[in-house]
Protein backbone atom coordinates (compact mmCIF):
# COMPACT_ATOMS: atom_id res chain seq x y z
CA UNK A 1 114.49 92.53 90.56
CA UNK A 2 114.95 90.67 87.43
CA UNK A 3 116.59 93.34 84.62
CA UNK A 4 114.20 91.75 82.36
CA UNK A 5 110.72 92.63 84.14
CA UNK A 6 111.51 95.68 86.18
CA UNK A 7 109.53 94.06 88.86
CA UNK A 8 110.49 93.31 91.88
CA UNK A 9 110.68 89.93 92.91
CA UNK A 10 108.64 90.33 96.40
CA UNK A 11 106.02 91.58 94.45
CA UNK A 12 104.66 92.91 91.12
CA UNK A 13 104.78 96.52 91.90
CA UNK A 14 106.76 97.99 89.12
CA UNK A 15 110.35 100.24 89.66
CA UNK A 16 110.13 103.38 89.48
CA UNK A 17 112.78 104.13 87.62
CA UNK A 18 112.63 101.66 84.61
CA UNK A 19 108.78 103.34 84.42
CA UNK A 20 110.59 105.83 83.71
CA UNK A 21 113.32 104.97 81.51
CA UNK A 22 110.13 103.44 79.54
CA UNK A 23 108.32 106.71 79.40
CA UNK A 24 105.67 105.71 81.46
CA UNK A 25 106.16 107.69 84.08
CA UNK A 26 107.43 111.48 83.85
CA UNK A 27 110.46 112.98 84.96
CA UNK A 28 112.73 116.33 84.41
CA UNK A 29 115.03 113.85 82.07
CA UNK A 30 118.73 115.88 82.05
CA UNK A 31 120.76 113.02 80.38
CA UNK A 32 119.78 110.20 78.35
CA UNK A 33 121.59 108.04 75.99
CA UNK A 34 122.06 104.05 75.43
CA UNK A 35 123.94 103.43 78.69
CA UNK A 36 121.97 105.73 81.36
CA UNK A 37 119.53 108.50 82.04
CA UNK A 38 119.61 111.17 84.29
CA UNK A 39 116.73 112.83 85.75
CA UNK A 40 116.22 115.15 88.20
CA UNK A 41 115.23 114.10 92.04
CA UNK A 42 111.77 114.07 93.09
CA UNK A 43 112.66 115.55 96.02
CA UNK A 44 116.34 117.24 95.97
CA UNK A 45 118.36 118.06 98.55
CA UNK A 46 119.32 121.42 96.71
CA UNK A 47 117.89 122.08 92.71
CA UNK A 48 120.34 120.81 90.19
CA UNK A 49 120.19 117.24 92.49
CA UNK A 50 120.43 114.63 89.82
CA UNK A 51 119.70 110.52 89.47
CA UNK A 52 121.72 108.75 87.49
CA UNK A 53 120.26 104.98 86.60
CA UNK A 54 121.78 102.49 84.02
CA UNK A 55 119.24 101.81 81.25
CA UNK A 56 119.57 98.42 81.75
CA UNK A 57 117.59 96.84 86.01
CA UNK A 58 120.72 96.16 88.07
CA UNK A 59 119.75 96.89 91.87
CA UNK A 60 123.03 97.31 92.94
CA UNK A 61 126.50 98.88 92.38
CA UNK A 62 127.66 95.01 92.43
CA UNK A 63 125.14 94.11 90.38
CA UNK A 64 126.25 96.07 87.25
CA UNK A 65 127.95 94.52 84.92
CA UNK A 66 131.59 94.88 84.59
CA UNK A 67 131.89 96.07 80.99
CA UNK A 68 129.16 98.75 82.02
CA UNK A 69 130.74 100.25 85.14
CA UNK A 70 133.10 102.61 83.30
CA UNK A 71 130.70 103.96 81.19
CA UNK A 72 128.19 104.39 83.90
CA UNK A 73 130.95 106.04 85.83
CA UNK A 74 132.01 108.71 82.81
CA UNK A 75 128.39 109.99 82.90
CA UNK A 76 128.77 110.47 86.96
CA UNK A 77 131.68 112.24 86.75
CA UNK A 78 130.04 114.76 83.64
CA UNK A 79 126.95 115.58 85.83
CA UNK A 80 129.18 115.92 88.62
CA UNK A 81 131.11 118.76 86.11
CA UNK A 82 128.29 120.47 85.25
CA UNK A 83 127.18 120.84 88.88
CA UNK A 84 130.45 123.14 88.71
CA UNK A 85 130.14 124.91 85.77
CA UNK A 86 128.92 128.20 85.05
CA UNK A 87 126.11 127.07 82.55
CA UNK A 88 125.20 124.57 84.91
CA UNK A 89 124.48 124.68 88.45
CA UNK A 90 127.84 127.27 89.29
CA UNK A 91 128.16 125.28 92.28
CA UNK A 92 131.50 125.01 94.47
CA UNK A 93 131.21 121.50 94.46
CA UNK A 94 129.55 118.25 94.49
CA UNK A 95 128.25 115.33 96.21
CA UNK A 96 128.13 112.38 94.50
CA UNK A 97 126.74 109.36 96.64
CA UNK A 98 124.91 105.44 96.15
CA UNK A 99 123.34 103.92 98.41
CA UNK A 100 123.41 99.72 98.34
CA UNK A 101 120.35 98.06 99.78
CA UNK A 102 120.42 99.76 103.27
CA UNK A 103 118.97 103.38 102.62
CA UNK A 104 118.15 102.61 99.13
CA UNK A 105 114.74 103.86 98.16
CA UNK A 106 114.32 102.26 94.75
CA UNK A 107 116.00 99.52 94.03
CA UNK A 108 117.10 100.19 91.38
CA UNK A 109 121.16 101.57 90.87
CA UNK A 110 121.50 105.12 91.30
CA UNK A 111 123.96 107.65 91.53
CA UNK A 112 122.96 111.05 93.64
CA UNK A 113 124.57 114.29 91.62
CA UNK A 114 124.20 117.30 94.21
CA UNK A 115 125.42 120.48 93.74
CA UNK A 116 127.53 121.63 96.90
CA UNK A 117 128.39 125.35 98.42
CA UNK A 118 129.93 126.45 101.25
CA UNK A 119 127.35 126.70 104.10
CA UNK A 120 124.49 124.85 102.10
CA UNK A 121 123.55 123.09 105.75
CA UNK A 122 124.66 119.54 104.20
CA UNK A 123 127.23 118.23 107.30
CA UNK A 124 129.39 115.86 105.60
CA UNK A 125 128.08 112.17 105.73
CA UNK A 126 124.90 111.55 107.37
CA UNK A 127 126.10 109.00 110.27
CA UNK A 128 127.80 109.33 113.29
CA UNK A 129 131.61 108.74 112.75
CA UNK A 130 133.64 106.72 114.59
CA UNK A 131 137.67 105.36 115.30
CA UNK A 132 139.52 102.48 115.04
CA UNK A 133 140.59 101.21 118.73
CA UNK A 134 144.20 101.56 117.61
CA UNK A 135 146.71 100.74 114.43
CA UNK A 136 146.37 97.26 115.31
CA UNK A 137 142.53 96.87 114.82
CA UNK A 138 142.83 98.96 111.52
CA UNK A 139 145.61 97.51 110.44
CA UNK A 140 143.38 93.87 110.85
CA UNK A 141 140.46 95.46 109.16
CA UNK A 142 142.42 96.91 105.91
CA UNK A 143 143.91 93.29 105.96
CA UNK A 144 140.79 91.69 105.91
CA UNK A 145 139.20 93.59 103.17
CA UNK A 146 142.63 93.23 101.53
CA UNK A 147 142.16 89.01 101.92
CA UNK A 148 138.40 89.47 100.68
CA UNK A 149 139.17 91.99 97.50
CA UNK A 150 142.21 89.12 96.31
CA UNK A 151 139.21 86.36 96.63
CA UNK A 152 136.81 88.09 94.32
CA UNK A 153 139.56 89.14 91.56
């Protein structure tokens, strides 16, 4: 999507969210300032379950600009407080998750905020897990990523 238009480029459907960061669609806004707004999800795991979208279109976490990722990431880490705090949710915890293409249901950045307690029926991530084959093959994966991380900067 172009951060201009909204739109995606496939078609001329408009995102969801920037209808609502427009005010042309409603939404249970919890946060909203010049870099994000927060709103509450459609359909939450638990109440309190928060989406946190950058004012500005970016699709993806590596689509965001540099100079907005910090800021962005402050705002995260204040929902993911108040999912703790007494006046807020009094949770035990929180999840905070973003999904990058694959399982992304607007495409448009997001951050889940989800309030966490012990025995809510949320079972850590939601894919099997798996093991490296031995030291060796993790030890080649870590320097791979390692080789790719030193070629973007």
């Amino acid at each position: 999507m172009s951060p201009s238009s909204g739109r995606s480029s496939g078609s001329r459907k408009p995102c969801v969210f920037c209808e609502i960061l427009a005010g042309r669609q409603s939404a249970h806004v919890v946060l909203d300032d010049d870099v994000a707004m927060a709103f509450l999800d459609v359909r939450p795991l638990f109440p309190g379950h928060t989406l946190l979208v950058p004012r500005e279109h970016h699709e993806t976490l590596t689509d965001l600009p540099v100079a907005l990722v910090e800021p962005y990431f402050v705002r995260a880490q204040r929902l993911a407080a108040v999912m703790e705090a007494p006046a807020g949710m009094g949770a035990a915890g929180s999840f905070v998750a973003m999904n990058n293409r694959i399982s992304q249901s607007v495409p448009h950045l997001h951050a889940h905020v989800v309030p966490r307690n012990p025995k809510d029926g949320l079972r850590g991530f939601f894919w099997p897990r798996g093991k490296y084959a031995d030291e060796a093959e993790a030890a080649a994966v870590a320097a791979r990523l390692r080789e790719a991380l030193a070629a973007v900067g």
